[in-house]
C-alpha atoms as a PDB file:
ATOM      1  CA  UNK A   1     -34.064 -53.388  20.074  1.00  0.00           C
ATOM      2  CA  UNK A   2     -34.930 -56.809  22.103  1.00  0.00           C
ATOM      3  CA  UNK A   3     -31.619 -58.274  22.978  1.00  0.00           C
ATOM      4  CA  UNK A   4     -31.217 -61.462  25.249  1.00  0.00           C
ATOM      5  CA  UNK A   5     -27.785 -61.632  27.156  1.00  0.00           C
ATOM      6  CA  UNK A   6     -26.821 -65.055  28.531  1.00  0.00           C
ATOM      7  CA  UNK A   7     -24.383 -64.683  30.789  1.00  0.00           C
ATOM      8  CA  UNK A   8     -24.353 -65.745  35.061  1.00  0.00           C
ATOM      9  CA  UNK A   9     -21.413 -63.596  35.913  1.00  0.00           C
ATOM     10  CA  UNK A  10     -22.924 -60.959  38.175  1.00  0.00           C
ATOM     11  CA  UNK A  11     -20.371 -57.872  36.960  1.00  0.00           C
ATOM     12  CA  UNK A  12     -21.459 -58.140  33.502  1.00  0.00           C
ATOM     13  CA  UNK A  13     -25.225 -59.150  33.960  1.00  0.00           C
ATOM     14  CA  UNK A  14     -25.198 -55.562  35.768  1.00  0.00           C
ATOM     15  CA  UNK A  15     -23.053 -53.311  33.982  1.00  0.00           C
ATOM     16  CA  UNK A  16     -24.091 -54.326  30.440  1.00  0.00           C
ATOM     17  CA  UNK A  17     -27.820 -53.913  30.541  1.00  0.00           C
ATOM     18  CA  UNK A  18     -27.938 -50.329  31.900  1.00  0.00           C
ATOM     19  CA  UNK A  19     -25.357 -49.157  28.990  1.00  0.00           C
ATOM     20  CA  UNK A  20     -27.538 -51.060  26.568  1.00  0.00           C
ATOM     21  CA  UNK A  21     -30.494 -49.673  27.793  1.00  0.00           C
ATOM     22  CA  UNK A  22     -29.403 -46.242  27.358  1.00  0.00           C
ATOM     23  CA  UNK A  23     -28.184 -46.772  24.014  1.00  0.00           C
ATOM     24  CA  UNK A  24     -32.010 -48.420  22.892  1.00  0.00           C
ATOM     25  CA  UNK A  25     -31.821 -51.692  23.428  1.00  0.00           C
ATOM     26  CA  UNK A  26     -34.366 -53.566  25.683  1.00  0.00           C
ATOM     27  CA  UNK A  27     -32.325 -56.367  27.963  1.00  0.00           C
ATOM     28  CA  UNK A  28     -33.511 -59.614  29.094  1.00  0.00           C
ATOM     29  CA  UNK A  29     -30.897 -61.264  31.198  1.00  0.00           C
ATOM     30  CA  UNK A  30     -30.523 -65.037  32.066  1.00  0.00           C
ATOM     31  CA  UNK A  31     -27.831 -66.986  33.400  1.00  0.00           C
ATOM     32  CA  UNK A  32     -28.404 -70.503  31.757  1.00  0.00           C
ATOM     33  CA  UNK A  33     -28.946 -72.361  28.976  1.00  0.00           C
ATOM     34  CA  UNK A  34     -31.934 -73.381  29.854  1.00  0.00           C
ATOM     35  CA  UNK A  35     -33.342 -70.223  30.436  1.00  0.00           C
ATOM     36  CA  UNK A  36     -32.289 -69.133  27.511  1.00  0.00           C
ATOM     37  CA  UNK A  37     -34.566 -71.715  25.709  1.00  0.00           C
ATOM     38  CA  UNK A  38     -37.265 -70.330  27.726  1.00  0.00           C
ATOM     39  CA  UNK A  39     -36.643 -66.673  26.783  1.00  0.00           C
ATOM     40  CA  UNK A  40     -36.717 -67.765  22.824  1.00  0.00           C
ATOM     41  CA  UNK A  41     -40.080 -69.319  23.322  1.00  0.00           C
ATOM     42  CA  UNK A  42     -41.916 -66.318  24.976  1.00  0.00           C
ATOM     43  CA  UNK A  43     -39.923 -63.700  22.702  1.00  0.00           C
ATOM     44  CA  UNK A  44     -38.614 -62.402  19.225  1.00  0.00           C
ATOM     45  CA  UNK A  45     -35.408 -61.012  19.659  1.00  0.00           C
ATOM     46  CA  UNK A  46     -33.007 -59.051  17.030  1.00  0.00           C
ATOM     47  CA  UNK A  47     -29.971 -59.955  18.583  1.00  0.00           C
ATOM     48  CA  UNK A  48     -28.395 -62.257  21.292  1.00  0.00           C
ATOM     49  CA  UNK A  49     -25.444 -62.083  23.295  1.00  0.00           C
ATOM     50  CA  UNK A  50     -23.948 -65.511  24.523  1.00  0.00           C
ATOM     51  CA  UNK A  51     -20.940 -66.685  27.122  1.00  0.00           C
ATOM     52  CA  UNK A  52     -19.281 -69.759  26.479  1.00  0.00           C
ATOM     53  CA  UNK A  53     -19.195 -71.412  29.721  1.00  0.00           C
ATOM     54  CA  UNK A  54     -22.565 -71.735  31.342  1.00  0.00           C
ATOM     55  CA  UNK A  55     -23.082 -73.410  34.331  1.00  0.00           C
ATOM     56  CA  UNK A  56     -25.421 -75.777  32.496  1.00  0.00           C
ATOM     57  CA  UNK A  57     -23.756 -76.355  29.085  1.00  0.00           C
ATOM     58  CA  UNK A  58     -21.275 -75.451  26.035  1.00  0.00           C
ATOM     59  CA  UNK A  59     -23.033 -71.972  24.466  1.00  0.00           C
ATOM     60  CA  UNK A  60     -21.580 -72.544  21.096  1.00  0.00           C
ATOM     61  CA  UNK A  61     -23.048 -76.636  20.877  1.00  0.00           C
ATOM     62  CA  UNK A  62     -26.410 -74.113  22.098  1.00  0.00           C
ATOM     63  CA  UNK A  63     -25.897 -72.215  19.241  1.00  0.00           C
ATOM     64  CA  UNK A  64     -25.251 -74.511  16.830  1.00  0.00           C
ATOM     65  CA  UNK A  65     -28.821 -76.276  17.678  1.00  0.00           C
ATOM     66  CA  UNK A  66     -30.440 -73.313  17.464  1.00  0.00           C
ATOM     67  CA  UNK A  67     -28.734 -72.465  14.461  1.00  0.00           C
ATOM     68  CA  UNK A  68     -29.924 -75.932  13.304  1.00  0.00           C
ATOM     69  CA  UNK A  69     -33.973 -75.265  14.226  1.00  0.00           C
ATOM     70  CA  UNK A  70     -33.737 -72.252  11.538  1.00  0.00           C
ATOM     71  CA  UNK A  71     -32.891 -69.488  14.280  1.00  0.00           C
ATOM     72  CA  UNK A  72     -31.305 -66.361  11.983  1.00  0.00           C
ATOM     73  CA  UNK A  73     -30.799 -64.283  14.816  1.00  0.00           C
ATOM     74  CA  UNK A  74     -27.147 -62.686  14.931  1.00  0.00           C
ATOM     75  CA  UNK A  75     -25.566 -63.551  17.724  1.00  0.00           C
ATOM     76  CA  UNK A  76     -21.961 -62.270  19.752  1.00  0.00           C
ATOM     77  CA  UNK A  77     -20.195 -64.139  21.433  1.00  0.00           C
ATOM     78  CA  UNK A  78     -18.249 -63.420  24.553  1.00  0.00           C
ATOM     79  CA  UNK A  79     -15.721 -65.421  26.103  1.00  0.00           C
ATOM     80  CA  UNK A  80     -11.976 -65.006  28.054  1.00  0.00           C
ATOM     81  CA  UNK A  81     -10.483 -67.985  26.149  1.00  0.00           C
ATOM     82  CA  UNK A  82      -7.832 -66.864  23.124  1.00  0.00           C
ATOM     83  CA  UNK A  83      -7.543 -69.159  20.977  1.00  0.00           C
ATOM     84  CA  UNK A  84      -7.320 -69.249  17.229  1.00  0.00           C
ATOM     85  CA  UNK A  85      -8.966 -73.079  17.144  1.00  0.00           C
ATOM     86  CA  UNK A  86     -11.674 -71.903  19.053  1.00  0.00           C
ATOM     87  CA  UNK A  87     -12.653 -68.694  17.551  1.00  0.00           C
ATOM     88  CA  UNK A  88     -12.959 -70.638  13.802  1.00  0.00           C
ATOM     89  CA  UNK A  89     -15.176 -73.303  15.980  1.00  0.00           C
ATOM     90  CA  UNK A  90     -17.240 -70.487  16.909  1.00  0.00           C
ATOM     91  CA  UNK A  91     -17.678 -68.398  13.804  1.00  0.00           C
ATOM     92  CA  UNK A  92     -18.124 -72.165  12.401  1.00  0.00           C
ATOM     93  CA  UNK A  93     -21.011 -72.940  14.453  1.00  0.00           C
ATOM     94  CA  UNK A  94     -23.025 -69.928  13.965  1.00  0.00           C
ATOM     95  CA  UNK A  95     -21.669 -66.748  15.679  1.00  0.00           C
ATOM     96  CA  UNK A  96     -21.680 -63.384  13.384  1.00  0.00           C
ATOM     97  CA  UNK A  97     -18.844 -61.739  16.011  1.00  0.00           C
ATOM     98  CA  UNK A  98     -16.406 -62.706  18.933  1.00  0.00           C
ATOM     99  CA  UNK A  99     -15.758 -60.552  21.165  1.00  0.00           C
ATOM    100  CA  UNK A 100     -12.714 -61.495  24.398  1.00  0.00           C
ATOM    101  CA  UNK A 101     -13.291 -60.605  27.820  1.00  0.00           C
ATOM    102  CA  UNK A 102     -13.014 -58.397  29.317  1.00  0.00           C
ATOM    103  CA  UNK A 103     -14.225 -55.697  27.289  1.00  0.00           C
ATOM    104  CA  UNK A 104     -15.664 -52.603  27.196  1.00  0.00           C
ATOM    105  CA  UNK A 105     -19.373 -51.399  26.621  1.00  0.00           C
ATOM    106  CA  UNK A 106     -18.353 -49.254  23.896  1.00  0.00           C
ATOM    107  CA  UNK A 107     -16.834 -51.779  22.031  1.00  0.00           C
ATOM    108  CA  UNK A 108     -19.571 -54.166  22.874  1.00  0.00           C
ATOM    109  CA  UNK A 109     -21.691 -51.837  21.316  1.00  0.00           C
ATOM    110  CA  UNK A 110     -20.130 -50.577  18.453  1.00  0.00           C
ATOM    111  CA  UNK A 111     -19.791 -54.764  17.722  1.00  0.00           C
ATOM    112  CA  UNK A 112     -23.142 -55.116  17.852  1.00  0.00           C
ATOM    113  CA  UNK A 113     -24.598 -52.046  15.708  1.00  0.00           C
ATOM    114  CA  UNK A 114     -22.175 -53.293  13.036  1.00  0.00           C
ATOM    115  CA  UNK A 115     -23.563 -57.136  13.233  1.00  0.00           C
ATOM    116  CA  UNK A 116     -26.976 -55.647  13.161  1.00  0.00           C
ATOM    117  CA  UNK A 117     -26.123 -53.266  10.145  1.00  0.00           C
ATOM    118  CA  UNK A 118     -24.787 -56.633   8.140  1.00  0.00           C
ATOM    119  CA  UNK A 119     -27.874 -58.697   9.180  1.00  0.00           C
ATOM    120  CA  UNK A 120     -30.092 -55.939   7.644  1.00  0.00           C
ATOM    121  CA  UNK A 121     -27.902 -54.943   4.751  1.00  0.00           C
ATOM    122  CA  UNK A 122     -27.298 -51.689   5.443  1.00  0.00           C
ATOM    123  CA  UNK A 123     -23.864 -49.601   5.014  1.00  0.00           C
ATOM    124  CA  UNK A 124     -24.486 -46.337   5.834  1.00  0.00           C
ATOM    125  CA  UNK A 125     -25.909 -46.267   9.830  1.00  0.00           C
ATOM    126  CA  UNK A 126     -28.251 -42.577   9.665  1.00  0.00           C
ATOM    127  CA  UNK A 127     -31.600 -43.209   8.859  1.00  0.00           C
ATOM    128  CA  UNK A 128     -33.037 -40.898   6.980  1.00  0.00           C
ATOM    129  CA  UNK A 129     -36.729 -40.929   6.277  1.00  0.00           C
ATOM    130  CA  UNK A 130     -38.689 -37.478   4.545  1.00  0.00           C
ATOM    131  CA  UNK A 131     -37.064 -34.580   6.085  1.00  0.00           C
ATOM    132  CA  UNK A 132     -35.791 -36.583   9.826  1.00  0.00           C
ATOM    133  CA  UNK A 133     -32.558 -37.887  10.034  1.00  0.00           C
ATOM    134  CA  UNK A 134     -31.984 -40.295  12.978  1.00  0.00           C
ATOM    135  CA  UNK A 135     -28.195 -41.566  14.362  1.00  0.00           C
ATOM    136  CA  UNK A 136     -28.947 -44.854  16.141  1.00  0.00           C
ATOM    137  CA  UNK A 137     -24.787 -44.714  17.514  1.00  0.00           C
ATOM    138  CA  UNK A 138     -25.142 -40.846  19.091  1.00  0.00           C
ATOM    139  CA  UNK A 139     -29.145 -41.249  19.801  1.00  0.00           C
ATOM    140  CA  UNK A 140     -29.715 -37.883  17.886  1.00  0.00           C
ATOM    141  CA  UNK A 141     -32.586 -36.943  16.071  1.00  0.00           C
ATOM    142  CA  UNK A 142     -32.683 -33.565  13.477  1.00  0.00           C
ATOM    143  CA  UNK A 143     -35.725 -32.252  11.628  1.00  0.00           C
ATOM    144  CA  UNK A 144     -34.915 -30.301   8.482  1.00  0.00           C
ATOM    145  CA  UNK A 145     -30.892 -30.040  10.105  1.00  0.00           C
ATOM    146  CA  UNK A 146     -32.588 -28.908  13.336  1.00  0.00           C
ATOM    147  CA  UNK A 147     -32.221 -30.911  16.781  1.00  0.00           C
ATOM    148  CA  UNK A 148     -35.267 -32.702  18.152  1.00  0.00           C
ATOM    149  CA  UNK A 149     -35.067 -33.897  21.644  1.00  0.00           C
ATOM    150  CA  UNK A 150     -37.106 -36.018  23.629  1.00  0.00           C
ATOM    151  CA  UNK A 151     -36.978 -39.234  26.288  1.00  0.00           C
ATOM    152  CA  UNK A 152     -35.343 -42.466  25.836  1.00  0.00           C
ATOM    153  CA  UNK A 153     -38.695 -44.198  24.894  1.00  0.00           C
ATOM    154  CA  UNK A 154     -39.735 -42.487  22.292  1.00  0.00           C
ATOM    155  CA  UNK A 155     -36.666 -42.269  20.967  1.00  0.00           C
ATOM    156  CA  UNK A 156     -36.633 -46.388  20.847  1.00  0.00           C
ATOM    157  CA  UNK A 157     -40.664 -46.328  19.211  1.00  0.00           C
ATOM    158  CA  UNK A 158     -39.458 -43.743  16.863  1.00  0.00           C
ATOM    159  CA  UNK A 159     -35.563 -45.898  15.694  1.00  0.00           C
ATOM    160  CA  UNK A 160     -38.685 -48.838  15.494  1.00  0.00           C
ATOM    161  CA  UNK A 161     -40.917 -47.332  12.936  1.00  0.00           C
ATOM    162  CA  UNK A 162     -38.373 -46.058  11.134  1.00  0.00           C
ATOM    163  CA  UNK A 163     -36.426 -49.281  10.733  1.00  0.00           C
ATOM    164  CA  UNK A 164     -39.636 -50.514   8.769  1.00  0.00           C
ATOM    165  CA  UNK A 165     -40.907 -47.187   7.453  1.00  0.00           C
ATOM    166  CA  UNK A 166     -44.077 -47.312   5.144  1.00  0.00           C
ATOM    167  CA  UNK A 167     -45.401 -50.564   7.114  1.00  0.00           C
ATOM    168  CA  UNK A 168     -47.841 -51.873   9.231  1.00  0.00           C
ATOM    169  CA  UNK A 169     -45.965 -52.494  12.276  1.00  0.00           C
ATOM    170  CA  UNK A 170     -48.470 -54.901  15.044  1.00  0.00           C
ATOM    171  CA  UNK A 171     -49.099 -53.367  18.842  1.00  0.00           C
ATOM    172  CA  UNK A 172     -47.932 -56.783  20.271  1.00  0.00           C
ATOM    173  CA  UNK A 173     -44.541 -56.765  17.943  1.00  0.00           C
ATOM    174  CA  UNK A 174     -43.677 -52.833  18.954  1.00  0.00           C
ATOM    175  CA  UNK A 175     -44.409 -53.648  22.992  1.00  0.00           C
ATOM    176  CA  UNK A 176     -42.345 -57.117  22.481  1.00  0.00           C
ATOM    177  CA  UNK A 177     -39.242 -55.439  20.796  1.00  0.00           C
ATOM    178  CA  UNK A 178     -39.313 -51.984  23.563  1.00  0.00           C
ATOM    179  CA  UNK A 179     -39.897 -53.487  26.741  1.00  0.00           C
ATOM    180  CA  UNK A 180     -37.827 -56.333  28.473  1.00  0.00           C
ATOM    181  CA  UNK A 181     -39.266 -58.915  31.100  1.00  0.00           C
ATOM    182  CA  UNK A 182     -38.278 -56.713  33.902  1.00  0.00           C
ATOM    183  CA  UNK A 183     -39.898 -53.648  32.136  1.00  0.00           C
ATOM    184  CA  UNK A 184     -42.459 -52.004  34.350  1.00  0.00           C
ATOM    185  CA  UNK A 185     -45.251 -51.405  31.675  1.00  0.00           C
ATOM    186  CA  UNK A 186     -48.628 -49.890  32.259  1.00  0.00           C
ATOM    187  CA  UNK A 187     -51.482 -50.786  29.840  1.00  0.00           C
ATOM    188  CA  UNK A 188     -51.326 -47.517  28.438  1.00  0.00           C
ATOM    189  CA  UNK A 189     -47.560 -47.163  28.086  1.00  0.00           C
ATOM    190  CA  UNK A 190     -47.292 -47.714  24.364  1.00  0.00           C
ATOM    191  CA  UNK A 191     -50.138 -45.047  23.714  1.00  0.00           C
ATOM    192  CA  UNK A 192     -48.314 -42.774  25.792  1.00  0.00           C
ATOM    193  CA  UNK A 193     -44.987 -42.777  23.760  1.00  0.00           C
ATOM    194  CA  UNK A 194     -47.367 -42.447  20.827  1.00  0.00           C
ATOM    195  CA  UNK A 195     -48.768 -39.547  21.480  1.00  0.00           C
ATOM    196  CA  UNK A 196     -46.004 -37.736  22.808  1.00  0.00           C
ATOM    197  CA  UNK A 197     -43.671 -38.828  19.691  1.00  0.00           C
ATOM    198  CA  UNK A 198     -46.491 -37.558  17.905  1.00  0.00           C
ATOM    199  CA  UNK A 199     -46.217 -34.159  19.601  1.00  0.00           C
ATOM    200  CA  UNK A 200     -42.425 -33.876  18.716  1.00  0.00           C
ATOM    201  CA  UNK A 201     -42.986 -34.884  15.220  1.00  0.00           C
ATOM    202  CA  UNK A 202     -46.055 -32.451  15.051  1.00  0.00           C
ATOM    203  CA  UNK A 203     -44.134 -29.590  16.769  1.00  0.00           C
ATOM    204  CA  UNK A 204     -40.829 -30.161  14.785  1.00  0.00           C
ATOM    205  CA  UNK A 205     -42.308 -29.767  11.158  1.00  0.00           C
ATOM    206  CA  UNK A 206     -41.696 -33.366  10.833  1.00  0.00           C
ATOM    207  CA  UNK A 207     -42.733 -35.149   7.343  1.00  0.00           C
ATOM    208  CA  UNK A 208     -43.176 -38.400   8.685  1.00  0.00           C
ATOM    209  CA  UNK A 209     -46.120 -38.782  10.850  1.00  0.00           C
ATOM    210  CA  UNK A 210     -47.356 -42.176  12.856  1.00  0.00           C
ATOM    211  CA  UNK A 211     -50.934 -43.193  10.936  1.00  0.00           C
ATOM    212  CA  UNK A 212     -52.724 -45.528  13.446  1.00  0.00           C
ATOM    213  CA  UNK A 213     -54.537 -48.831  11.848  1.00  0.00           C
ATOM    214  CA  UNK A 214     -56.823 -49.910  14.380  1.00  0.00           C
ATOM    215  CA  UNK A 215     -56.980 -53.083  15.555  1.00  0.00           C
ATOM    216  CA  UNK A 216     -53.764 -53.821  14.211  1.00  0.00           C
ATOM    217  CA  UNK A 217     -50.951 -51.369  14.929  1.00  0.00           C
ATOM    218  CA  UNK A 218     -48.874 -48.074  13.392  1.00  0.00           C
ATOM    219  CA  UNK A 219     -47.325 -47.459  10.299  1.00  0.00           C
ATOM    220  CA  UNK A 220     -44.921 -44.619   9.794  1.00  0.00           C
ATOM    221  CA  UNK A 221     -45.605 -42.672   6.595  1.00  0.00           C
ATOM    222  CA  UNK A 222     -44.862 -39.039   4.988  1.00  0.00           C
ATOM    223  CA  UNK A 223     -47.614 -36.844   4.758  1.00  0.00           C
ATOM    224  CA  UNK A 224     -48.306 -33.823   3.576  1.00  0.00           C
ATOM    225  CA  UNK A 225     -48.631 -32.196   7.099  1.00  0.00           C
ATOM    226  CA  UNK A 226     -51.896 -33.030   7.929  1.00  0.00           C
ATOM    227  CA  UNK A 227     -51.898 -34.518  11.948  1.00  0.00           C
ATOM    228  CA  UNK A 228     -52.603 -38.274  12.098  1.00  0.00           C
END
């Protein structure tokens, strides 16, 4: 999941994106304001991360303008200051958590699987989709009860499709939501992941199988077997 921190203090902008990243979520980090402006103009993101204190501004009067241009994203914010006036200003001008510094990554995690749960609805975090049941909090997939392992990518394109199972989902909007700005990509990275998610699907007696619609993208459908 595409996930913007903003944040400039050097511990966290380190520590926080590699525990993300190996819990499926793609980090782009900046340490302003501005920058952050930036990043929402080249990028969708599903949810955003925010400090306070920036060295060029207030992050909540930030929030509350982008809360103002129609912006929906659910956003946490971090800060060090405890104060009960403050945290109604900033649950007031937009935020969907607080979380006080310092903290841990578990915790920063857990807080943000259950914002994302709320923004999309759902109560019960397993996915389940034909016979494949995916954990997005332990990263484990099963296939008819039985464990299916494979690499940190595919994992992510797989949590993807499923989240919008039985749709067309665009080339440009998978590659935008998996990779981060830093992200060495190849050209043929995306493919790659495809097939080889394909394999484990193929291998594992998985019903759902990845149909591609060319020119456009994958969809994510049960079948009854036969390879896509």
């Amino acid at each position: 999941m595409r996930t913007l921190l903003v944040d400039h203090h050097a511990g966290l902008t380190h520590t926080v994106p590699v525990a993300l990243a190996e819990n499926g979520f793609a980090v782009d980090v900046v340490g302003s304001l501005d920058q952050a402006s930036s990043a929402f103009s080249c990028a969708s993101y599903e949810i955003l991360l925010l400090e306070l204190a920036l060295p060029d501004g207030d992050g909540l009067d930030w929030l509350r303008q982008l809360r103002s241009e129609g912006h929906s994203v659910p956003a946490l914010v971090m800060s060090n200051l405890d104060d009960l006036d403050k945290r109604i200003a900033i649950f007031n001008g937009g935020a969907d958590d607080f979380l006080l510094k310092p903290f841990s990554t578990d915790e920063l995690i857990a807080r943000m699987r259950a914002v994302l749960r709320r923004s999309t609805q759902k109560t019960d975090p397993i996915i389940v989709f034909g016979n494949l049941h995916f954990d997005p909090i332990g990263r484990e997939v099963s296939v008819a009860d039985q464990p299916l392992r494979m690499a940190r990518r595919e994992l992510c394109i797989l949590e993807h499709l499923l989240n919008r199972a039985g749709r067309i989902v665009p080339r440009a909007q998978l590659e935008d939501h998996l990779y981060s700005f830093n992200d060495e990509v190849s050209a043929n990275a995306l493919e790659v992941g495809i097939y080889r998610l394909r394999g484990h699907l193929c291998r594992s007696g998985a019903t759902p199988r990845i149909k591609t619609v060319r020119g456009i993208g994958y969809i994510l459908e049960l079948t009854d077997g036969v390879s896509a």
